[in-house]
Every structure is written in C-alpha cells, then in structure tokens.
Protein backbone atom coordinates (compact mmCIF):
# COMPACT_ATOMS: atom_id res chain seq x y z
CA UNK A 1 -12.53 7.55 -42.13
CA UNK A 2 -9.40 8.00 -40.92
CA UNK A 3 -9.06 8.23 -37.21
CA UNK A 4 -8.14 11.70 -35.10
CA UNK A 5 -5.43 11.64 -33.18
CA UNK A 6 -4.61 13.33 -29.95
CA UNK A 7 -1.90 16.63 -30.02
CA UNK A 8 1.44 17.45 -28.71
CA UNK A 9 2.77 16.58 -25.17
CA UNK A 10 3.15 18.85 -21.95
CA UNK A 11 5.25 17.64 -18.75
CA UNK A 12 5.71 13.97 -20.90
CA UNK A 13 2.03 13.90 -21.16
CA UNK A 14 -0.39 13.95 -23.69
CA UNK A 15 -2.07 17.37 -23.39
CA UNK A 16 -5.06 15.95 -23.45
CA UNK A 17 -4.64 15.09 -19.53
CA UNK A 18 -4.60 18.51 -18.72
CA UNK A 19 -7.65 19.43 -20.30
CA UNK A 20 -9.34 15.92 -18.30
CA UNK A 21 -7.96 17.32 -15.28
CA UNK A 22 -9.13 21.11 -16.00
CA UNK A 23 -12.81 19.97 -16.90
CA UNK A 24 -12.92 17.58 -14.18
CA UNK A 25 -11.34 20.47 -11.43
CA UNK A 26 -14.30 22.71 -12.21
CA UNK A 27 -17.01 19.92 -12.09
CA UNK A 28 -16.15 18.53 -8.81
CA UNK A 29 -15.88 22.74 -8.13
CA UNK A 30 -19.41 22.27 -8.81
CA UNK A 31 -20.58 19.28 -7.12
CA UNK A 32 -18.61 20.14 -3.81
CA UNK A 33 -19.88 23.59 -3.88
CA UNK A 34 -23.68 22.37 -3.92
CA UNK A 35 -22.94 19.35 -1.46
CA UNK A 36 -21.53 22.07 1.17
CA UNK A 37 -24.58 24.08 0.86
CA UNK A 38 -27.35 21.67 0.64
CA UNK A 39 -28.51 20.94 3.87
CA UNK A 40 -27.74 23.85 4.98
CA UNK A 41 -30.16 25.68 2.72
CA UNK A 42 -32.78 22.73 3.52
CA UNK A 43 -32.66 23.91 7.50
CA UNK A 44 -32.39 27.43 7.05
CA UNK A 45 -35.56 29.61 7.96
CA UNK A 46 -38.02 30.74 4.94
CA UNK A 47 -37.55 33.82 3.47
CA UNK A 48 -40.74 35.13 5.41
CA UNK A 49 -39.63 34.44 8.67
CA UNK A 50 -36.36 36.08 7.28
CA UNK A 51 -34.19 33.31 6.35
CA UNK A 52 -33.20 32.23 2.85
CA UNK A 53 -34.03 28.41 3.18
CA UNK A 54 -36.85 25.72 2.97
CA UNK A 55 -37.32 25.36 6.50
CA UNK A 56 -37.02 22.01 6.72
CA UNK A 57 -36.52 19.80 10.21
CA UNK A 58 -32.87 18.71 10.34
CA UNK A 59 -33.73 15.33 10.06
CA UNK A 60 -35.89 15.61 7.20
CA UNK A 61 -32.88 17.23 5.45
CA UNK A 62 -29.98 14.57 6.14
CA UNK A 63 -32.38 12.12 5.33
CA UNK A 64 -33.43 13.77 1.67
CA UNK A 65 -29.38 14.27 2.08
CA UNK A 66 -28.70 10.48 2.06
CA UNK A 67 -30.34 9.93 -0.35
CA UNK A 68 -29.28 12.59 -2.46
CA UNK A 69 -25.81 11.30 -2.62
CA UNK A 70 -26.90 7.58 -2.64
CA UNK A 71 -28.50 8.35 -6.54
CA UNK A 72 -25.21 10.25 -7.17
CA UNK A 73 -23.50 6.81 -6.60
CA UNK A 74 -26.27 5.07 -8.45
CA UNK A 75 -27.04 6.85 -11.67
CA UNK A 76 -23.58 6.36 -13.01
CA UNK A 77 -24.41 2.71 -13.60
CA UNK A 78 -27.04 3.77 -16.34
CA UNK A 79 -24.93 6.58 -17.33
CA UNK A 80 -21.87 4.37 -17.78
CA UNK A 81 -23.87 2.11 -19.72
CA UNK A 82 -25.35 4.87 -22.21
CA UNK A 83 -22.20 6.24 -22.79
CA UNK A 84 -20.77 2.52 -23.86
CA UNK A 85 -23.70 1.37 -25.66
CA UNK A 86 -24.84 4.61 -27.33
CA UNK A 87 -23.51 7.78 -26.57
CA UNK A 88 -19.71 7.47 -26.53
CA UNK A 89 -18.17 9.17 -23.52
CA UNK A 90 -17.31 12.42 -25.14
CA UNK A 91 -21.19 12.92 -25.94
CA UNK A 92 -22.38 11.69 -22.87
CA UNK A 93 -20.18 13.96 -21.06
CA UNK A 94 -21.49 17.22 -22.54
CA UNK A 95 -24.79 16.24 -21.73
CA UNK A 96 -24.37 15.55 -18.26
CA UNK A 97 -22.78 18.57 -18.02
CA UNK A 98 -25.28 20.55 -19.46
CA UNK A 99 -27.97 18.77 -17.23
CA UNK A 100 -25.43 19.90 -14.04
CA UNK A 101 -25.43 23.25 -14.95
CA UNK A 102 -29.03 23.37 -15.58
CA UNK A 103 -29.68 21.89 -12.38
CA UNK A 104 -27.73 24.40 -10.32
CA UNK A 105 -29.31 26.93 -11.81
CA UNK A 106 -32.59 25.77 -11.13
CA UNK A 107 -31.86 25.12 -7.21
CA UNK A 108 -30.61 29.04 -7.86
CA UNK A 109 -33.72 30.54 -9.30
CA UNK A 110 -34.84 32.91 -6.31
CA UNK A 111 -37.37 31.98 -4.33
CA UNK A 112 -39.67 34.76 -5.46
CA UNK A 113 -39.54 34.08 -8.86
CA UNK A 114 -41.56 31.15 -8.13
CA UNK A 115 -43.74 31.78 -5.11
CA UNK A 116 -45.66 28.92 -3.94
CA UNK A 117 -43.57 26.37 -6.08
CA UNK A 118 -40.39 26.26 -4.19
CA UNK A 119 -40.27 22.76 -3.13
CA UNK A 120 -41.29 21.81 -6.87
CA UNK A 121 -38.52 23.57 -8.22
CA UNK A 122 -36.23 21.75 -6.10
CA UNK A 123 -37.14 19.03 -6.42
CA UNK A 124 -36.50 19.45 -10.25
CA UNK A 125 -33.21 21.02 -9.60
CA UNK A 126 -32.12 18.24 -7.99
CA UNK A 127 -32.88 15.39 -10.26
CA UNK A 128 -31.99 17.37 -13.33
CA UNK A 129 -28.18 17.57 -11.18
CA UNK A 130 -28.71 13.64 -10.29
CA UNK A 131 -29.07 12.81 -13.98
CA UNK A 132 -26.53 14.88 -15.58
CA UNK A 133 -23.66 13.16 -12.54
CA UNK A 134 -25.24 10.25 -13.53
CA UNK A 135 -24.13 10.83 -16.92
CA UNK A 136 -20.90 12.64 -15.94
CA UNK A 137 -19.36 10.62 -13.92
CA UNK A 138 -18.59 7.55 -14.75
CA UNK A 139 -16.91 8.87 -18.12
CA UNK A 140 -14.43 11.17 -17.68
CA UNK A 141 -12.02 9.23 -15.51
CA UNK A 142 -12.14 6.23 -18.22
CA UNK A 143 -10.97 8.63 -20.72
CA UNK A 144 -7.73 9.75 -18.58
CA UNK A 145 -6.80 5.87 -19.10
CA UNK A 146 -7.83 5.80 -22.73
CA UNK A 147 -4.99 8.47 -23.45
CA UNK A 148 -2.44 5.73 -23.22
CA UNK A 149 -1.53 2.64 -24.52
CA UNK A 150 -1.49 -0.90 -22.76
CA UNK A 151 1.52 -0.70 -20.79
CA UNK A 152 2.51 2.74 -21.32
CA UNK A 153 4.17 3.55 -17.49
CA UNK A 154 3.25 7.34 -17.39
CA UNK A 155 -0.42 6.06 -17.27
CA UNK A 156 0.07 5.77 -13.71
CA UNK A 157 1.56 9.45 -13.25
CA UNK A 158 -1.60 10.27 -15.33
CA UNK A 159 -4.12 9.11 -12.46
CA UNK A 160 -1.89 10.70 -10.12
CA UNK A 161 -1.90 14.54 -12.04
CA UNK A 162 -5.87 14.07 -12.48
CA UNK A 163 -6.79 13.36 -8.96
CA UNK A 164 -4.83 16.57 -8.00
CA UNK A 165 -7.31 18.64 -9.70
CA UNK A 166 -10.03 16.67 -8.45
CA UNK A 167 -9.10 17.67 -5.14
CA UNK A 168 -8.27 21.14 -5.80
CA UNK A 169 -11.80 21.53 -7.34
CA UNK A 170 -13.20 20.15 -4.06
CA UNK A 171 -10.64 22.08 -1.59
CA UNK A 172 -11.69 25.46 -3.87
CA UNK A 173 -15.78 24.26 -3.69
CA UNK A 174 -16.15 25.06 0.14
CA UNK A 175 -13.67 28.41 -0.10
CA UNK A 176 -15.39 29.88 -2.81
CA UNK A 177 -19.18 29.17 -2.35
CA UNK A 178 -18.72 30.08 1.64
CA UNK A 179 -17.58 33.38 0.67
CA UNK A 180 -20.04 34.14 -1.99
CA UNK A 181 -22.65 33.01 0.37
CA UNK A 182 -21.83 35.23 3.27
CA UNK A 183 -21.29 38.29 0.47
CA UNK A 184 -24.93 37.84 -0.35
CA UNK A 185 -25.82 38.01 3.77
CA UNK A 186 -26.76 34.32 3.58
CA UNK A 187 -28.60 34.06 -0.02
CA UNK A 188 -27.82 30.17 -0.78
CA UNK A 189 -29.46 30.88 -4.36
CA UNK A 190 -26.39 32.94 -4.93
CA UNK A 191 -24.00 29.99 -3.96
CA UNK A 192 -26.02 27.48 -6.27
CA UNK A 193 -25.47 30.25 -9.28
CA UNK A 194 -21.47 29.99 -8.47
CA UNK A 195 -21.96 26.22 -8.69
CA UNK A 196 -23.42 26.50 -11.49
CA UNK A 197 -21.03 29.03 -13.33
CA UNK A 198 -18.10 25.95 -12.23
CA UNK A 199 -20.00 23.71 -14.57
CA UNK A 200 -20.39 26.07 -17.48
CA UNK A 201 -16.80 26.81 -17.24
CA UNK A 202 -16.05 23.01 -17.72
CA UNK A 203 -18.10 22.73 -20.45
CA UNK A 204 -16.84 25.34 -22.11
CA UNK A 205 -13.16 24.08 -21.72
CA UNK A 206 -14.40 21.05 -22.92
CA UNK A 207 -16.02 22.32 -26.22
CA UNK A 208 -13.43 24.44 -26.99
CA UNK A 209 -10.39 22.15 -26.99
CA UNK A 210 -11.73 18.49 -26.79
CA UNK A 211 -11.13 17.42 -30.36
CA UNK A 212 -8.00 19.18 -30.81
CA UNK A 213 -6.46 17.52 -28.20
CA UNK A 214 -8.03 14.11 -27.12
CA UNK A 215 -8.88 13.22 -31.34
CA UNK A 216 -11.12 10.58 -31.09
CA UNK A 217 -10.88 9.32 -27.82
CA UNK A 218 -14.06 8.98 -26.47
CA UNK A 219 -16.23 9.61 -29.69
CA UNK A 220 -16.68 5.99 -30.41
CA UNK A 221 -19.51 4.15 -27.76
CA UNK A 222 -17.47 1.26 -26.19
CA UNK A 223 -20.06 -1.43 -27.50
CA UNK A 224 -19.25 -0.97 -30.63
CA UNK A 225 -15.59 -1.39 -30.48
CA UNK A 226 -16.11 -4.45 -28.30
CA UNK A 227 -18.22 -6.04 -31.42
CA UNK A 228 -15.16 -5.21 -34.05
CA UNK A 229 -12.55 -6.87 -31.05
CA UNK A 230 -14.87 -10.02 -30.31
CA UNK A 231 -15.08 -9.98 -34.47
CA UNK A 232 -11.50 -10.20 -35.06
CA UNK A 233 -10.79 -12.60 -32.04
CA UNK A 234 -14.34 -14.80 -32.73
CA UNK A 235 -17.27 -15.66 -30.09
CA UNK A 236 -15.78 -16.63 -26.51
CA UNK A 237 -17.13 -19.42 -24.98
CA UNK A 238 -19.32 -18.51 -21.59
CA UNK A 239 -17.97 -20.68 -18.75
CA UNK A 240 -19.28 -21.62 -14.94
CA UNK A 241 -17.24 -19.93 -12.41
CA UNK A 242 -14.70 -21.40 -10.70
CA UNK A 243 -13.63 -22.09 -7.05
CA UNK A 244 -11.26 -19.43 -7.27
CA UNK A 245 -13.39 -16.92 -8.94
CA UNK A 246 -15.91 -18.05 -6.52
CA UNK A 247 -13.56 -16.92 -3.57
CA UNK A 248 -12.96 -14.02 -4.90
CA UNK A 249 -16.56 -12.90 -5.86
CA UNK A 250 -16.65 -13.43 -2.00
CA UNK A 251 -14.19 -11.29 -0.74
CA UNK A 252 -15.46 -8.53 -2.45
CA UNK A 253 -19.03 -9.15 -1.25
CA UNK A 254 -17.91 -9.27 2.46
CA UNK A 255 -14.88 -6.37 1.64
CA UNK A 256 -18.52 -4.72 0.38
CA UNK A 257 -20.64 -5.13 3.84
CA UNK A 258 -17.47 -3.52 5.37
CA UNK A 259 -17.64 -0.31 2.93
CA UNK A 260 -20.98 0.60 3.71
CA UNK A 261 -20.16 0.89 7.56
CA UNK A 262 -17.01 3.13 6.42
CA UNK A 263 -18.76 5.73 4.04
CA UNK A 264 -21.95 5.81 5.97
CA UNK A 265 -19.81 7.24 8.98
CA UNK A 266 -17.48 9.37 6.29
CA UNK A 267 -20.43 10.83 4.59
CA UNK A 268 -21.60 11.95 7.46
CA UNK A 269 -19.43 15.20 6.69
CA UNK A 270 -21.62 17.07 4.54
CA UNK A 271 -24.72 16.14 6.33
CA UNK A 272 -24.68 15.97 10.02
CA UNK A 273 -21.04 17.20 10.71
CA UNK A 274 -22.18 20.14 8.51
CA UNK A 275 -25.34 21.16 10.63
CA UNK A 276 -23.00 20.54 13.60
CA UNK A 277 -20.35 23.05 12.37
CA UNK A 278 -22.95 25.63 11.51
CA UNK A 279 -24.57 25.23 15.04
CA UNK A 280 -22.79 24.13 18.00
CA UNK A 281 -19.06 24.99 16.71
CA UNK A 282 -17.17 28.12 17.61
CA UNK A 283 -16.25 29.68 14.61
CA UNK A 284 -14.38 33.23 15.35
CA UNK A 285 -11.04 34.34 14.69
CA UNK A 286 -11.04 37.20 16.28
CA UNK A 287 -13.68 39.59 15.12
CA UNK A 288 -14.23 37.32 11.99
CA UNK A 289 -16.37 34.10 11.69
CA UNK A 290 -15.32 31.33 9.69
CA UNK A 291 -17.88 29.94 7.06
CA UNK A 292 -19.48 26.84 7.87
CA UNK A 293 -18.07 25.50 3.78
CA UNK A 294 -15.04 26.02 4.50
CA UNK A 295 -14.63 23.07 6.66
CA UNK A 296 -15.84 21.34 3.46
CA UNK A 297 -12.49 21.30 2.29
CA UNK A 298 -10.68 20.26 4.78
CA UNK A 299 -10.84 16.63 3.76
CA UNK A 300 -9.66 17.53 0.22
CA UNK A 301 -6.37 19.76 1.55
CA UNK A 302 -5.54 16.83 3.81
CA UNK A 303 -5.73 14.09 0.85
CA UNK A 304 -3.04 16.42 -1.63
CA UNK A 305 -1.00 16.63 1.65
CA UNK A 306 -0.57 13.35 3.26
CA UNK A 307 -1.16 11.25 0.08
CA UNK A 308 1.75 10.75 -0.65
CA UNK A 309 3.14 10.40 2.82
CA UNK A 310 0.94 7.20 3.21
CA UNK A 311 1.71 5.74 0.25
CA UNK A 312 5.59 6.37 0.92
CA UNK A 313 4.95 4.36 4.48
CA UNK A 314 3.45 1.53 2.71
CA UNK A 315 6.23 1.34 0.65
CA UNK A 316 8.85 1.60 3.10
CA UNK A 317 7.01 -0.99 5.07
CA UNK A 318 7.92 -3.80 2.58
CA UNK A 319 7.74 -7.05 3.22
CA UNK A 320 5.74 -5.66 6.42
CA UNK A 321 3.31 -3.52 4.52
CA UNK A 322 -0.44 -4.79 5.82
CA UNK A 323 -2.69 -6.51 3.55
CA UNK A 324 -5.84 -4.91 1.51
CA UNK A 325 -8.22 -6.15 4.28
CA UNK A 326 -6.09 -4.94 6.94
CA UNK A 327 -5.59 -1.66 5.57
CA UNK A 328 -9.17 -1.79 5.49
CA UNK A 329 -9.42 -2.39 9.46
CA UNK A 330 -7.42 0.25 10.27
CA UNK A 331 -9.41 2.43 8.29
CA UNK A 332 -12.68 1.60 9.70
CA UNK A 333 -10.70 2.34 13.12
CA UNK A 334 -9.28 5.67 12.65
CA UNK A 335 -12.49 6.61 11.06
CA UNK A 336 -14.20 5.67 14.97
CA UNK A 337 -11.02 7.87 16.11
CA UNK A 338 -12.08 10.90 14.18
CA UNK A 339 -15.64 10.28 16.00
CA UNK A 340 -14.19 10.55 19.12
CA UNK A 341 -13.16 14.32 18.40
CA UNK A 342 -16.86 14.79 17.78
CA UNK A 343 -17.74 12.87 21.16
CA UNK A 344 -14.89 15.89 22.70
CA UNK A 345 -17.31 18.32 20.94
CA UNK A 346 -20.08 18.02 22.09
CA UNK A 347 -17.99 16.82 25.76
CA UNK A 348 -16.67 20.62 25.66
CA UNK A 349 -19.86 21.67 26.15
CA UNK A 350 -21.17 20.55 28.88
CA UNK A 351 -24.55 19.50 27.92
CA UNK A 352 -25.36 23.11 27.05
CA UNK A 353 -26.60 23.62 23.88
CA UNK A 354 -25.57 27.07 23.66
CA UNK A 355 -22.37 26.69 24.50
CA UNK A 356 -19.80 26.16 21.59
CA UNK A 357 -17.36 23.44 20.94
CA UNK A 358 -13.96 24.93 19.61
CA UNK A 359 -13.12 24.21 15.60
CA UNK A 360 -10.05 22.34 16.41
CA UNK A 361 -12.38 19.07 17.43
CA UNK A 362 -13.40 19.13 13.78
CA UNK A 363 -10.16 19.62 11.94
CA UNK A 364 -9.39 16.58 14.50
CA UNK A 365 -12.46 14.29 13.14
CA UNK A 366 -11.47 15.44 9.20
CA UNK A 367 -7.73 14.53 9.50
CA UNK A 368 -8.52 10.53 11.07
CA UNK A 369 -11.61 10.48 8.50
CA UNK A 370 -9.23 11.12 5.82
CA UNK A 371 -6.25 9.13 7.38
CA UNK A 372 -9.01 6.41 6.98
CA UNK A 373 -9.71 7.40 3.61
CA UNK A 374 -6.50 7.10 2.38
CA UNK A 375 -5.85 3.61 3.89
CA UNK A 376 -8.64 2.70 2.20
CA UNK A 377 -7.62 3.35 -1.23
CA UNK A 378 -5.99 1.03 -2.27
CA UNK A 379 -8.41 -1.40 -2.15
CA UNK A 380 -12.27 -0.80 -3.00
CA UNK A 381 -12.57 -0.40 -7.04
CA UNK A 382 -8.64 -1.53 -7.72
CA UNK A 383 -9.58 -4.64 -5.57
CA UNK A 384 -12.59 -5.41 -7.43
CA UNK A 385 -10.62 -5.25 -10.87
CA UNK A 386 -7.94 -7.41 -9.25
CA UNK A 387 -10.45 -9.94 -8.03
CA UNK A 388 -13.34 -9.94 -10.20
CA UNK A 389 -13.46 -12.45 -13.45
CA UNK A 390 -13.07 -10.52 -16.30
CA UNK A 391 -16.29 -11.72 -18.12
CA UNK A 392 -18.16 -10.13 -14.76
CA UNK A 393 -15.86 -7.13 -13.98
CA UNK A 394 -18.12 -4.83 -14.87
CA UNK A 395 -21.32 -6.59 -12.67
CA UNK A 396 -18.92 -6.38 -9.78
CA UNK A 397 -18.08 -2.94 -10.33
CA UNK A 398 -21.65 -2.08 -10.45
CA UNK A 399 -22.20 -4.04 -7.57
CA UNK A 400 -19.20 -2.20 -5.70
CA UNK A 401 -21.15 1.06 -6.27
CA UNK A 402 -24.51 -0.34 -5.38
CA UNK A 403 -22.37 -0.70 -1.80
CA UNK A 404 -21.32 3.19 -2.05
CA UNK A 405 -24.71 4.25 -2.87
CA UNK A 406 -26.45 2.08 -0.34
CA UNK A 407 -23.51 3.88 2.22
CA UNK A 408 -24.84 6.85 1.26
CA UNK A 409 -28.43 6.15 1.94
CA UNK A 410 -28.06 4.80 5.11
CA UNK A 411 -25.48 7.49 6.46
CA UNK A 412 -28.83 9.84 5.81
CA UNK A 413 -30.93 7.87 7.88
CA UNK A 414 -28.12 7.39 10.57
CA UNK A 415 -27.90 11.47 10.57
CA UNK A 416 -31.43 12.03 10.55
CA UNK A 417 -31.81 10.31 14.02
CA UNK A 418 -30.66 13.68 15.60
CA UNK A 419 -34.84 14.10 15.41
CA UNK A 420 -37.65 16.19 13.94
CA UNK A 421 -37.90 19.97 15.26
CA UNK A 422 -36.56 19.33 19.63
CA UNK A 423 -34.68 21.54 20.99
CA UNK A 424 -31.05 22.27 21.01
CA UNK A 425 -30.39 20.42 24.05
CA UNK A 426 -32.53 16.94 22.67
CA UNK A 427 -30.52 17.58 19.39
CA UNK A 428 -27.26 17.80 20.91
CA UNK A 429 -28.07 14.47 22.85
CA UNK A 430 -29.13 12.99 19.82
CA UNK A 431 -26.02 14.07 17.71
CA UNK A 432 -23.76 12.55 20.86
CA UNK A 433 -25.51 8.92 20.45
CA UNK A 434 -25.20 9.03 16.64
CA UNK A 435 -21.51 10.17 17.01
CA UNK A 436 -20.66 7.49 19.80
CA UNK A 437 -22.84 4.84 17.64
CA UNK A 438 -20.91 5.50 14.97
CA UNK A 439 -17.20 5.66 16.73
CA UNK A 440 -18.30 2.07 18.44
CA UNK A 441 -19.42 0.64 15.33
CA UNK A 442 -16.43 1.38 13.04
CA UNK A 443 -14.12 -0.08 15.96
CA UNK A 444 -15.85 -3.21 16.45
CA UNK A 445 -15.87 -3.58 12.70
CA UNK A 446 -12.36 -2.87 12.21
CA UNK A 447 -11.69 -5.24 14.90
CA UNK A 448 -13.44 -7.85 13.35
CA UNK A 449 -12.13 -7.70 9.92
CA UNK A 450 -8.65 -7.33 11.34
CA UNK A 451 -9.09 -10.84 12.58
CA UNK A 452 -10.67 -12.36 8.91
CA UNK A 453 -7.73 -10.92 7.41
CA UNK A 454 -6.01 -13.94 7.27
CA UNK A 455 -9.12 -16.15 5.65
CA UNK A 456 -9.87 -13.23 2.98
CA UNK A 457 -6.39 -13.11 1.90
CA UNK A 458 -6.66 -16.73 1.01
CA UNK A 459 -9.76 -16.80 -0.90
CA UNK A 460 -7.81 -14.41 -2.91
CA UNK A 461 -5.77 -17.47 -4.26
CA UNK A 462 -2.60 -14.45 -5.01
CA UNK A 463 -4.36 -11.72 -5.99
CA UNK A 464 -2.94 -9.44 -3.39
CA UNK A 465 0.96 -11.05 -4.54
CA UNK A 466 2.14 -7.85 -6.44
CA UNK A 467 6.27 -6.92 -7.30
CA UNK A 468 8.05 -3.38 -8.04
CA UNK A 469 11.19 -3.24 -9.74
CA UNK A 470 12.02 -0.06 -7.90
CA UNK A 471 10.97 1.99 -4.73
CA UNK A 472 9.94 4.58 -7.41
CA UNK A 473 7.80 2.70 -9.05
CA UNK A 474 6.52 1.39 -6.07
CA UNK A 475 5.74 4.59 -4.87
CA UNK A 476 4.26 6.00 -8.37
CA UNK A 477 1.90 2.98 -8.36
CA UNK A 478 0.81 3.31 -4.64
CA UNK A 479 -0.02 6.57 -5.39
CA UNK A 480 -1.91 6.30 -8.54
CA UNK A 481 -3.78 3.89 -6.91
CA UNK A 482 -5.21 6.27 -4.61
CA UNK A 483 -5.34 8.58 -7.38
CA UNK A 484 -7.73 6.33 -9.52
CA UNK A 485 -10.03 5.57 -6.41
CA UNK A 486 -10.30 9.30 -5.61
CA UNK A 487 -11.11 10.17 -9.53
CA UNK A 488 -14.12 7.20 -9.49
CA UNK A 489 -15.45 7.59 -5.58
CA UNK A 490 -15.44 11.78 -5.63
C-alpha cells in the first residue's frame, strides 16, 4: 500500500499545520471555556433557591477543582500510550474529541431534565471530558512535528504558528462563554453547550480535511513503526545508566519538586482567583459589569504579546542570558510578585468583605503570573528531552507530567483552605493567608534554587551548552521553544 502524502503548502508550510492549529484553536476554545466556568457553576446557588448552580461550599469546589485538572494532566499518559500502541494518533484524536464534546454536553443537560440526579450527571460529564483530554491531548501536538522531516528548519516556525492558535482559542474561551453566560441571565448549562459546540466544530474540521491534507501522518500507531525501525537497525542492547545520565535524571527530579510549587500557585487562576474575581472584585465600567471569564483570558492575551519580547531579551542577553534553573528562579519569584497584587486586593479593602478591590490588582497578578510563565518555558518538557537518556525519555516525560498533575492537585487543596460555608469576612481572611502563603513560598523557593543554580548546571555535564548561527535563528528557536511548551502544558 502505497503511502498518502500530505498536500500543497501555505505561508512555506505544509497546509496541514493550519488545519493542526484550527482543530487545536477550537479545542482549547473548549477546554478554557469549561475551566472558566467550573467552579463557578459548583458555588452558585440551586436553581430552587434561584441560582443556576450545585451549591457547593467554595472549598469543596476548588478542591473537586484540583483535582479536576490534576487527571487532565494525568490521563494523557494512558492516552499517549493508546494512541502509540493501538490507536494511531489520528484515531485516537477523534475519539477524544467525541468523548469532549459528549462531556460538555452532558455538564449542559439542564438541570430539570434530570431532577434529583444532578450531581450524577456531573459527575459523568466530567469524566467522560477527563477521558476524551486524556485521549486528546497528548496527540495532536506530536503530529505538528511529524509534518516535517529531521532537520527541516521551518519545524520550529511550525511550533511557533500552532501555539498562536492555542492561545487564541484560550484568549476567545473566557470572551465568548462570559457573554453567552450573562445572555442566558446566569444559565452555566448554556455556557457548557457553547463549549461543547467548540469541540464539534474541531471535529468537524478535522473529518473533513484530515486526510487530504496531513496523508498518513498519524494513521499508523507509533509501536508499530518502532518494531519495523528496531527491525532494520537489529535489537539494542539495554545498558545501566551512567554517572552522567544519573545527574541528569537528577536535575530533572529536583527541577520537578520546583514545578509543583510554580503551577500549584499559577493554577490557582481558574480556581480561587476565579471565585475571588466573581466576589470581592469591582467589576463596572460605567453602567456595565465585566464578566467574571473574561479575566480568563488575560493570561492567554499577555503570552501572544510579550512572547516574543522575552525571548528577544534572552537573546540579546548573550553570553549573559541566565541559565534554565535560573530562569526558573525568577519565575517562581515573579509568580510571588503577582501574589502580592492579590495581597493589595484584598489590602484595598479594608477587612470589609463587602467592599470591592478594583480589577487592576488582578490584571497586575495575571501579567507577573505570566511573566513567570514565560521564563519558565524554556525549560520544563524541552529540558527533560535535553536531559533525559533516550532509552527513558519517555518515563521522564511521564514523570514530568506526574509533577504537573500532582501541581494541580495540590493547588486545589491549597485553594480550598479559604473554608467550608464562613462568612465573607472569615473567607476573605482565609483567601489573604493562602495568597501571602503562596507569595512567601514561591520567593523562598526561587531564592533557593537561584543559589543551586550553579550545582544543577553541572550535573548537566553540557546539556544547557547550545549555539545559533544567527540572532534570527536564535530568536525563532527561543520562541518555538515556548511555543512547544505552551502546545503540551495548555
């Protein structure tokens, strides 16, 4: 059987990136619009005491929030290895979609349609969506590198076009589902349809125009073109690690303990920073009231903005640009920096809980979160495929998102302390000591890996040692970098 091949080029790309980068804009469309929603729909009153919610305690919901996004980071690793060993990545794809879809619909079906049952149907809703990310996921960003060749330099552009609709699906998400949420006086079943309709969309793009232009990338389960390459090359002996692989199995195991202190604060955005905004934030412009989502997508407008502006500094930096584990410290500390907006927050106030803070101390906290963000790109999953041995890379990448998810998990549990039912004046003492415990703890940590810089560099034994034959390429790589860790992490 001869094999398909992929059609025609747009913008010196295969046009086969474009469709990646459509399907993938309206899944993340999807995703985002649900994560903006969720615990927002978990606090909100019942519909008989006239809300459109589940009534749950605040903490109850960050904490079924946490771990919510901790599976999202988890299921991949079966869905990943499906799609290798079984399903090809094209397959799997489709029916991860289709699971998403069908999950967002579910959490959509109105609450008296099924009287009595809504926490059941949830519940179902939710791990249909876990599954099909699961499945999702981890595919469609391996295919974007598929559509070139070994070596082929636009690959690097290609990471860089695909991440752009990533974040346009996610800066769209909180827009979109806000408005349709407030047109429907509140109904979040309405904004889980929308999220839903994003999904369909994607799979439709996807059916429509997949084989025509991607051929057969994708079709083929990994496995089985790993057994015709270890044919034709004959069995490789299994060796004991080294020293060097040794040291560098340790950096990323320590570089891993850091991670979960970054995203645990960072995720706190759709949970607790979320219920804050809806609650104790000032919203009006005028005679108009901003929606809660749209802060949502703050993080996602500031990425496609100042991107490129970091990765330019690095660049121009040279010989002075920090190392991967510095970078990483001053991450860590400019995420405590965006904290200290929300300590201003709640300082604005005055201890009274119906006062409101203005908006401008949380497009303060979003800009340093994602000012961490971006220093933090370049390292995580491109420094676990620098430093990992290749007969383990894909344990340690496993193990990298076993960090993420655990991140997650605990950022739920961190949000959660803001208590069970309380008033607003014990919550908005409890959301102060999270938001202070948080800004302390990311300080001291960047603080502390700031001065093991030195050490982890050297258990790299040259792994960080890189060279650019131009500032452009420097730049394109920098970027593309980022671009790669956005399309994996998001």
């Amino acid at each position: 059987m001869s094999a398909a091949k992929p059609q025609g080029t747009m913008l010196g790309h295969p046009k086969g990136l474009f469709l990646l980068f459509t399907t993938e804009l309206w899944e993340r469309f999807s995703y985002y619009a649900m994560r903006a929603i969720l615990v927002l729909y978990l606090v909100d009153a019942v519909q008989s005491q006239g809300g459109h919610g589940m009534g749950w305690t605040q903490a109850d919901a960050l904490s079924l929030y946490g771990t919510f996004t901790g599976l999202v980071y988890l299921t991949p690793l079966i869905g990943g290895w499906l799609a290798d060993t079984y399903l090809g990545q094209r397959r799997a794809i489709m029916i991860g979609g289709a699971l998403m879809a069908a999950g967002q619909f579910i959490l959509g079906t109105p609450h008296a349609w099924v009287q009595g049952m809504e926490t059941e149907v949830f519940y179902i809703g939710l791990g249909v969506l876990i599954l099909g990310n699961g499945l999702f996921k981890p595919n469609i960003s391996t295919m974007v590198g598929d559509l070139y060749e070994e070596g082929d330099h636009r690959r690097d552009g290609a990471f860089t076009i695909f991440y752009m609709g990533i974040n346009v699906g996610a800066f769209l998400s909180g827009i979109i589902v806000g408005a349709v949420v407030a047109y429907y006086d509140g109904n979040f079943q309405a904004g889980f349809i929308c999220a839903g309709i994003g999904m369909i969309l994607s799979l439709i793009i996807q059916f429509m125009f997949a084989q025509k232009l991607l051929g057969d990338i994708g079709r083929v389960p990994a496995a089985q073109l790993e057994k015709e390459k270890a044919a034709a090359a004959g069995e490789v002996r299994k060796e004991p690690l080294t020293k060097i692989e040794r040291d560098r199995i340790k950096v990323i195991m320590i570089m891993g303990l850091f991670t979960i202190i970054f995203w645990a604060g960072f995720e706190q955005a759709g949970g607790l920073m979320n219920i804050f905004t809806n609650d104790f934030t000032d919203r009006m412009i005028g005679g108009w009231e901003v929606p809660t989502t749209w802060f949502q997508s703050l993080n996602a407008m500031f990425i496609v903005i100042f991107a490129p502006v970091i990765a330019s500094i690095w660049i121009r930096l040279g010989k002075n640009e920090p190392n991967s584990p510095v970078k990483f410290a001053l991450g860590l500390i400019l995420l405590g920096i965006g904290f200290l907006f929300m300590i201003g927050a709640v300082l604005e106030m005055g201890g009274d809980a119906n006062a409101k803070s203005s908006m401008w101390w949380l497009v303060g906290a979003y800009f340093f979160h994602t000012m961490g963000e971006l220093c933090l790109s370049p390292i995580g999953l491109s420094m676990v495929t620098k430093l990992a041995p290749l007969r383990i890379a894909s344990l340690m990448m496993g193990a990298w998102f076993l960090f993420i998810a655990a991140a997650n998990k605990i950022g739920g549990i961190v949000g959660s302390l803001i208590g069970h039912g309380g008033g607003k004046e014990e919550q908005l003492a409890n959301a102060m000591s999270i938001f202070a415990g948080i800004a302390i703890t990311a300080a001291v940590s960047g603080i502390i890996l700031y001065f093991m810089a030195d050490k982890l560099v050297d258990w790299m034994h040259g792994a960080e040692d890189s060279t650019h034959h131009s500032e452009e390429e420097a730049l394109e790589e920098e970027i593309a970098v980022t671009a790669e860790h956005e399309a994996i992490r998001r």
